[in-house]
C-alpha atoms as a PDB file:
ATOM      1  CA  UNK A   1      18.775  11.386 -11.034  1.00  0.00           C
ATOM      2  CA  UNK A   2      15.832  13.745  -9.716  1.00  0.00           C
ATOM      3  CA  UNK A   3      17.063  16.594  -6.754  1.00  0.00           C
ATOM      4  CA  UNK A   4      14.742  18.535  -6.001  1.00  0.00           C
ATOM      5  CA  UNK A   5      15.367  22.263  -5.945  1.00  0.00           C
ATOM      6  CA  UNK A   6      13.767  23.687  -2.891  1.00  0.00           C
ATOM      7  CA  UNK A   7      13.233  21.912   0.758  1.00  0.00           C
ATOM      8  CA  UNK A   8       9.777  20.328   1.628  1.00  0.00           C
ATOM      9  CA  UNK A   9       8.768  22.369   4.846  1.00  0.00           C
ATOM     10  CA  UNK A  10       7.646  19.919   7.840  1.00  0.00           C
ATOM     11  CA  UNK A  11       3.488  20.643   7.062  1.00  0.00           C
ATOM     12  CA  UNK A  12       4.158  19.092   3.270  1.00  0.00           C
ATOM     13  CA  UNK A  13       5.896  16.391   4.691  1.00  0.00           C
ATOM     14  CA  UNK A  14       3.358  15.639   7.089  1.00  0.00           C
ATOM     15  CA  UNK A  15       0.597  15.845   4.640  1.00  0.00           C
ATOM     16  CA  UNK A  16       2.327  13.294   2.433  1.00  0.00           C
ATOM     17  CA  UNK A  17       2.478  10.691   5.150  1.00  0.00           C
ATOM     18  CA  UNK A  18      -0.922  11.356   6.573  1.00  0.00           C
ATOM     19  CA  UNK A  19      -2.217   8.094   4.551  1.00  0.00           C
ATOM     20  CA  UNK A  20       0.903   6.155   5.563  1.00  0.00           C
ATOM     21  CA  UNK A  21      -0.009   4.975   8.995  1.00  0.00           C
ATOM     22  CA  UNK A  22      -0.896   1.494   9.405  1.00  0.00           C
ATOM     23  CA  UNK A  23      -4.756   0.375  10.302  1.00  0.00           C
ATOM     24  CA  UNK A  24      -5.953  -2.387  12.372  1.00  0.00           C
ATOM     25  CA  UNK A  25      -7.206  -5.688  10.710  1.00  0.00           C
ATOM     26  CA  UNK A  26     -10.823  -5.597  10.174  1.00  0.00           C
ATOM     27  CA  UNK A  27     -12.942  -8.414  11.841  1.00  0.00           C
ATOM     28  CA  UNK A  28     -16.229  -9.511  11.168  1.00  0.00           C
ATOM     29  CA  UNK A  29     -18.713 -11.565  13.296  1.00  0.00           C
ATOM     30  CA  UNK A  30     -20.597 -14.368  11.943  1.00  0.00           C
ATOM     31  CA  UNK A  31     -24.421 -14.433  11.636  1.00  0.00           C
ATOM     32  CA  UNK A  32     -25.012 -17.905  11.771  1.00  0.00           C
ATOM     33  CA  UNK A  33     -22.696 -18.271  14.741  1.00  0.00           C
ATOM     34  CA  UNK A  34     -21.978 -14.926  16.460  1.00  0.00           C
ATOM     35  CA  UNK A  35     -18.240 -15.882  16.316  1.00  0.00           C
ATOM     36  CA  UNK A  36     -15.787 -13.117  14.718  1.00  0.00           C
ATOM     37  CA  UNK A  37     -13.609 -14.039  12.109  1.00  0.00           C
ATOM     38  CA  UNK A  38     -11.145 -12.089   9.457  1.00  0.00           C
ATOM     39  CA  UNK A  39     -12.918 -10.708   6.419  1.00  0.00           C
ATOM     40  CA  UNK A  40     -13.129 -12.943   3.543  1.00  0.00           C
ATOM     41  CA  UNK A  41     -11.997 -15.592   6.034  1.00  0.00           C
ATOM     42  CA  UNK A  42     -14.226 -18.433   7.384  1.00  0.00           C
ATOM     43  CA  UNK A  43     -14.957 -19.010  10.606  1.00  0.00           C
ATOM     44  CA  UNK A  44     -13.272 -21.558  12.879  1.00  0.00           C
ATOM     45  CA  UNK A  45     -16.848 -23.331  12.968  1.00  0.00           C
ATOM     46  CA  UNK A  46     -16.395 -23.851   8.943  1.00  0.00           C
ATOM     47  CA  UNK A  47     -19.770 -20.917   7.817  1.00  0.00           C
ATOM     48  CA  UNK A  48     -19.443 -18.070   6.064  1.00  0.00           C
ATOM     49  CA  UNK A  49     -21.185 -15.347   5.281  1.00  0.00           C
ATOM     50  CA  UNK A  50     -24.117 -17.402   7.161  1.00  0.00           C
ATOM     51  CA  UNK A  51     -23.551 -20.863   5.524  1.00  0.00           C
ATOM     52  CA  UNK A  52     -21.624 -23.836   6.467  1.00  0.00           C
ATOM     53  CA  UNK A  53     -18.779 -24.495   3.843  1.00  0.00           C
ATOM     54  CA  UNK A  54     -16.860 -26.776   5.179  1.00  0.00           C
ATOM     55  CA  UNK A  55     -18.104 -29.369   7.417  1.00  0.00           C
ATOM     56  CA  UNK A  56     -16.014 -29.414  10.966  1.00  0.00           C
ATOM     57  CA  UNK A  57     -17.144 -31.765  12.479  1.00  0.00           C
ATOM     58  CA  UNK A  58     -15.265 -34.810  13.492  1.00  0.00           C
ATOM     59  CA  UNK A  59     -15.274 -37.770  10.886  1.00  0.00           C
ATOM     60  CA  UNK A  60     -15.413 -40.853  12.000  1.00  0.00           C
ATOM     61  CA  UNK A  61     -14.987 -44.817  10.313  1.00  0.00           C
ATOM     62  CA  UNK A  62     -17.292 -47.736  10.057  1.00  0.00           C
ATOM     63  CA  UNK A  63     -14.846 -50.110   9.889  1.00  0.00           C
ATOM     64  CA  UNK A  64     -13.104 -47.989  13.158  1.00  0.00           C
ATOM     65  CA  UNK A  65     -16.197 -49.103  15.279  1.00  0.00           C
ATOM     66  CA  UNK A  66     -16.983 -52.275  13.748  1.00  0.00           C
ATOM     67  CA  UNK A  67     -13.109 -53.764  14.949  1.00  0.00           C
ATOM     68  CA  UNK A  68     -13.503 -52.145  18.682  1.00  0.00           C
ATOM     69  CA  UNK A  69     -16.427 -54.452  19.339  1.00  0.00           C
END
């Protein structure tokens, strides 16, 4: 097992854990849309990167409508 020989003095120990701290999450808004959403994430609305992927919209049946007449 590895000891090490001499004590690391408080500025080497800081300098070591200077990359350690934890960032925010990065957020990006939409162009088609203007709504913010995480990176390689779409948006709520179903675009990204300025296109619609995924339509959102709500589907709805034929034979739904036909049987509430």
């Amino acid at each position: 097992m590895a000891v090490q020989q001499n004590r690391k003095t408080r500025s080497k120990r800081g300098m070591r854990r200077s990359h350690d701290a934890i960032s925010g999450t990065t957020v990006t808004q939409e162009q088609a849309t203007g709504s913010y959403r995480l990176r390689h994430h779409m948006s709520d609305d179903g675009f990204y990167r300025g296109r619609q992927v995924v339509d959102m919209s709500p589907a709805v049946d034929d034979e739904e409508e036909e049987g509430e007449e």
